[in-house]
N, C-alpha and C. Protein backbone atom coordinates (compact mmCIF):
# COMPACT_ATOMS: atom_id res chain seq x y z
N UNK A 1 23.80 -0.88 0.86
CA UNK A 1 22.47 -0.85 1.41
C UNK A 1 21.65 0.29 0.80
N UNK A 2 22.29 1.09 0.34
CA UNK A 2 21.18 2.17 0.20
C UNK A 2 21.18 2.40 -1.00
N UNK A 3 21.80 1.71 -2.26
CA UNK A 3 21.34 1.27 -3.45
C UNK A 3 20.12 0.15 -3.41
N UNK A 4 20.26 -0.57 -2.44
CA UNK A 4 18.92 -1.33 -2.45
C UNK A 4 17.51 -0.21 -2.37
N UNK A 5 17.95 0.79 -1.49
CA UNK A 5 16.52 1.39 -1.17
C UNK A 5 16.41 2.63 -2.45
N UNK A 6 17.22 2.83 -3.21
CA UNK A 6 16.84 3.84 -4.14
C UNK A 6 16.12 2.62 -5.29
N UNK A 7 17.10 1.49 -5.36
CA UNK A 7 16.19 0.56 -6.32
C UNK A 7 14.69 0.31 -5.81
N UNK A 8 14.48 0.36 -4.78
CA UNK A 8 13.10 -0.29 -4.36
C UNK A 8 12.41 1.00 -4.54
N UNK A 9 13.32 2.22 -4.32
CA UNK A 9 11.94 3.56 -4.57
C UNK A 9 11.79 3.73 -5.92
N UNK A 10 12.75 3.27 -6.77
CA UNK A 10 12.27 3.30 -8.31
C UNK A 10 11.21 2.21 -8.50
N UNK A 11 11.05 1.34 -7.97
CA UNK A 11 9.54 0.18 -8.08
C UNK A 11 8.42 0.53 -7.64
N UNK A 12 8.32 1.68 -7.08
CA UNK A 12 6.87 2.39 -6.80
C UNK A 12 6.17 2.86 -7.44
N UNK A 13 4.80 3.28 -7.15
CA UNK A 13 4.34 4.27 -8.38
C UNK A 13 4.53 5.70 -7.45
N UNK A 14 4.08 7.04 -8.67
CA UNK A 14 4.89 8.11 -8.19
C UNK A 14 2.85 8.21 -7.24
N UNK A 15 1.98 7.45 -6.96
CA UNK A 15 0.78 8.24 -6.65
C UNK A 15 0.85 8.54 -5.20
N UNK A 16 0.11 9.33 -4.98
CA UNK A 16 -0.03 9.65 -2.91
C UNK A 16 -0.56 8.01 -2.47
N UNK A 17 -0.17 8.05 -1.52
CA UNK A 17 -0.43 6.90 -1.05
C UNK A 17 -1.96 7.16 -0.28
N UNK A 18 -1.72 8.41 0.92
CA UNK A 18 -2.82 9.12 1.76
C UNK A 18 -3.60 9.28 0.84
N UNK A 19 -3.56 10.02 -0.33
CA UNK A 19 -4.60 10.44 -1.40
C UNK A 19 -5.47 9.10 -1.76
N UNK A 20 -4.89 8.25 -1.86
CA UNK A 20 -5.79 6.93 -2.39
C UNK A 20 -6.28 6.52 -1.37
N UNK A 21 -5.29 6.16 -0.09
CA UNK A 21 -6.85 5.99 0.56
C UNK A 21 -8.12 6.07 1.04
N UNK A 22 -7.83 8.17 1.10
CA UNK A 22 -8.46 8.91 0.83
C UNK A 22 -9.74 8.83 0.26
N UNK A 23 -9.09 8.77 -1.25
CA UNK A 23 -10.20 8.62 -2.06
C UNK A 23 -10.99 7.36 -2.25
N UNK A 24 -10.29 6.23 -1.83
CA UNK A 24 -10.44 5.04 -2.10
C UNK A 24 -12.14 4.80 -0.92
N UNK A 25 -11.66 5.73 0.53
CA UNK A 25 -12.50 5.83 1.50
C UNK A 25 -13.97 6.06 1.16
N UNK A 26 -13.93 7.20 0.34
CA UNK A 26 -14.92 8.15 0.42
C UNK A 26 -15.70 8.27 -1.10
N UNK A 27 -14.87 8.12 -2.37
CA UNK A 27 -15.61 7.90 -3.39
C UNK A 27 -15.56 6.49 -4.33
N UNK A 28 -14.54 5.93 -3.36
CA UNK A 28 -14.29 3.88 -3.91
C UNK A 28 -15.30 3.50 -4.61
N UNK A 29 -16.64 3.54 -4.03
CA UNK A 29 -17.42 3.07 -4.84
C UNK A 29 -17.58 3.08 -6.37
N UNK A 30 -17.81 4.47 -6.69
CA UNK A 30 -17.65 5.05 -7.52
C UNK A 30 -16.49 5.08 -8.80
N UNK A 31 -15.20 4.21 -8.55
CA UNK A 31 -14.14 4.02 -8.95
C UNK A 31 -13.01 5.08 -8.91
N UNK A 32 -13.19 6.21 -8.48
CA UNK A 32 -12.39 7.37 -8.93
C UNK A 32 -10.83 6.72 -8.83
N UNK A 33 -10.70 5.90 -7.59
CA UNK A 33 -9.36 5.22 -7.03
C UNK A 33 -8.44 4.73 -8.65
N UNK A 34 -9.40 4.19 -9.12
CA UNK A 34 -8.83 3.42 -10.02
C UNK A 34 -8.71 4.23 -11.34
N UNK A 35 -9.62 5.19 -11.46
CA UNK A 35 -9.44 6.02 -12.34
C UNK A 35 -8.22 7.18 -12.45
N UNK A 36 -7.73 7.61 -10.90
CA UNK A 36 -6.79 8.48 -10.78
C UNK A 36 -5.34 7.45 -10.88
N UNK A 37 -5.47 6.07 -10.63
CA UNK A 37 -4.05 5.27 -10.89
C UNK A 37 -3.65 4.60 -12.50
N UNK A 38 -4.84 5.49 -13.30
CA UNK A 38 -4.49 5.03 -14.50
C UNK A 38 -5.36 3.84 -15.47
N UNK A 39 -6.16 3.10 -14.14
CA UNK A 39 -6.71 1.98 -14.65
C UNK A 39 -8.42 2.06 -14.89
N UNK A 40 -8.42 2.86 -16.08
CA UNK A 40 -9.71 3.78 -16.66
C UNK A 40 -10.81 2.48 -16.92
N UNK A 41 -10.31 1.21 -17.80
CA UNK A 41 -10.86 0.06 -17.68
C UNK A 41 -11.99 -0.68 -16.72
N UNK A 42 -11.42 -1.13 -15.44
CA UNK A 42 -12.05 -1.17 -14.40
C UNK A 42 -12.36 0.00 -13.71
N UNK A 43 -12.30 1.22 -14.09
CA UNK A 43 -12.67 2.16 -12.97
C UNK A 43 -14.50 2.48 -13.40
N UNK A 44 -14.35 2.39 -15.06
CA UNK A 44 -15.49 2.10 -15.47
C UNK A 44 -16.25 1.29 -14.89
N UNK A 45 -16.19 -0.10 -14.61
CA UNK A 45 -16.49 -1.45 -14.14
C UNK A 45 -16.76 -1.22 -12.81
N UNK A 46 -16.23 -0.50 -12.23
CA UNK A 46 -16.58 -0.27 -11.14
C UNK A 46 -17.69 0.73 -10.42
N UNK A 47 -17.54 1.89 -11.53
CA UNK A 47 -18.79 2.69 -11.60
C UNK A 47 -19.64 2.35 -11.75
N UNK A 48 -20.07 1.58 -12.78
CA UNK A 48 -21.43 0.92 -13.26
C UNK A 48 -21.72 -0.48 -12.09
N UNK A 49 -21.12 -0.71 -11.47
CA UNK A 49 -21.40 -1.58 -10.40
C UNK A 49 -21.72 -1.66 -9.19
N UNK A 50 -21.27 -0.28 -8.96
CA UNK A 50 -21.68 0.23 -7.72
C UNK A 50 -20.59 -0.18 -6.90
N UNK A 51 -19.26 -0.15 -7.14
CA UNK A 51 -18.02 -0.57 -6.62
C UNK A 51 -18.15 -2.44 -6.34
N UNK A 52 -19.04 -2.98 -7.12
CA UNK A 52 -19.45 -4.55 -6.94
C UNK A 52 -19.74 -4.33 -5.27
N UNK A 53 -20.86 -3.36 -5.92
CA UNK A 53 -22.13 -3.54 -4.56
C UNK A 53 -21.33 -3.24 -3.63
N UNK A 54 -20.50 -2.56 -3.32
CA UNK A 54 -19.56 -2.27 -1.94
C UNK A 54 -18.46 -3.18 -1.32
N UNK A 55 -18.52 -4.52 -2.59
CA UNK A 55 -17.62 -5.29 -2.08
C UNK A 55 -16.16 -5.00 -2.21
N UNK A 56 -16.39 -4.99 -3.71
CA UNK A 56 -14.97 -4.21 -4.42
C UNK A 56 -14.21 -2.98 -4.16
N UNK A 57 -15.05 -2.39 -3.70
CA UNK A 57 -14.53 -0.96 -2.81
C UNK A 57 -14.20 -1.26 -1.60
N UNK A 58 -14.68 -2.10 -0.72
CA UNK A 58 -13.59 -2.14 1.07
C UNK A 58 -12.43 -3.09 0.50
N UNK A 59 -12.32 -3.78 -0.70
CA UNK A 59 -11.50 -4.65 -1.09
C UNK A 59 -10.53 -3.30 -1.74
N UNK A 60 -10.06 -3.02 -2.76
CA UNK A 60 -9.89 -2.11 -2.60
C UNK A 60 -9.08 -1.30 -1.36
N UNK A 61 -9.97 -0.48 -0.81
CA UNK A 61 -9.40 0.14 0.26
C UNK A 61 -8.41 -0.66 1.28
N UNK A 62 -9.22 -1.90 1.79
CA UNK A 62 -7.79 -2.96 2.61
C UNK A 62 -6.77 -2.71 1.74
N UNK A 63 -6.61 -3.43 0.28
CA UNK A 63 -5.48 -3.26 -0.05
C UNK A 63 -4.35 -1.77 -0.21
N UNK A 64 -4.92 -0.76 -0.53
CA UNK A 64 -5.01 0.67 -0.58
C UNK A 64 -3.93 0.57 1.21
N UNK A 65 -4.59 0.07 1.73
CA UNK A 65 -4.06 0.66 2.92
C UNK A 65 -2.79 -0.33 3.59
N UNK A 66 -2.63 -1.10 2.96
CA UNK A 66 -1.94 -2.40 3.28
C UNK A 66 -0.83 -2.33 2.17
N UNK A 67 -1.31 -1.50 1.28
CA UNK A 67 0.53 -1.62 0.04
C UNK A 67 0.22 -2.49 -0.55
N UNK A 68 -0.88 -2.69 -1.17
CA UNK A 68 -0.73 -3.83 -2.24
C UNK A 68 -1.79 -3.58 -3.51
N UNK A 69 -2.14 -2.20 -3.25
CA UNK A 69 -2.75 -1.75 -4.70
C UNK A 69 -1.77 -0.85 -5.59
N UNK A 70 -1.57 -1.68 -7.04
CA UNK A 70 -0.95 -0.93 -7.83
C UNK A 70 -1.35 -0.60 -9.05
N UNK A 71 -0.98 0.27 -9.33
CA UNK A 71 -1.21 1.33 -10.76
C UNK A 71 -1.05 0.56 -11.95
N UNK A 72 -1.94 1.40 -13.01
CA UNK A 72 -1.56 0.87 -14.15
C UNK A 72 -0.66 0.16 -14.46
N UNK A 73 1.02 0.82 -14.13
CA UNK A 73 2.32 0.27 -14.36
C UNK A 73 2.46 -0.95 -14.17
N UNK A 74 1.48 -1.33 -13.00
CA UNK A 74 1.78 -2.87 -11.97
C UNK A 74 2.35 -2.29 -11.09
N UNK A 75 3.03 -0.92 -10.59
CA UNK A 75 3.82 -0.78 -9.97
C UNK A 75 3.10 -0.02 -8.28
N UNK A 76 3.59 -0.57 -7.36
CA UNK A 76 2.50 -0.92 -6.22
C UNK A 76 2.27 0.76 -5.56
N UNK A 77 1.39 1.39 -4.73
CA UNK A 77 1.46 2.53 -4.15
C UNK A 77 1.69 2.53 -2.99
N UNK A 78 2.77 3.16 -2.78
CA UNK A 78 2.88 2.52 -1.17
C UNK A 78 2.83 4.13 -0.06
N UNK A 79 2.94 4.16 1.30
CA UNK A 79 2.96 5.11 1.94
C UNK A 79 5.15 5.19 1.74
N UNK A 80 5.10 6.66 1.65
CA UNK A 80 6.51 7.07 1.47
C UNK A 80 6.76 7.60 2.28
């Protein structure tokens, strides 16, 4: 059993979980979220959009807070 859970903590990413939602809260719009997990691409895309008008940012944040936003890697951020 507890080779399962060291395998599953190697499938994480190493980011704060609190920190993203954090940030995801308060400067989402803006992309920083996506910019601090690596994904410089859309974090751009998201700046210049205005977080898609505020949509993309509570989208975003649900997921942020729900374990299902992941990093560059693909690899998901979860609360640890």
């Amino acid at each position: 059993m507890q080779a399962q859970g060291m395998e599953q903590a190697a499938m994480t990413s190493d980011q704060d979980w609190l920190v993203l939602v954090l940030v995801s809260f308060f400067v989402g719009i803006l992309g920083v979220d996506h910019f601090m997990t690596g994904k410089i691409g859309t974090g751009v895309l998201k700046l210049l959009t205005g977080g898609g008008c505020g949509i993309w940012a509570l989208i975003d944040l649900i997921m942020a807070l729900t374990g299902n936003f992941k990093d560059s890697n693909g690899l998901p951020v979860v609360k640890k």
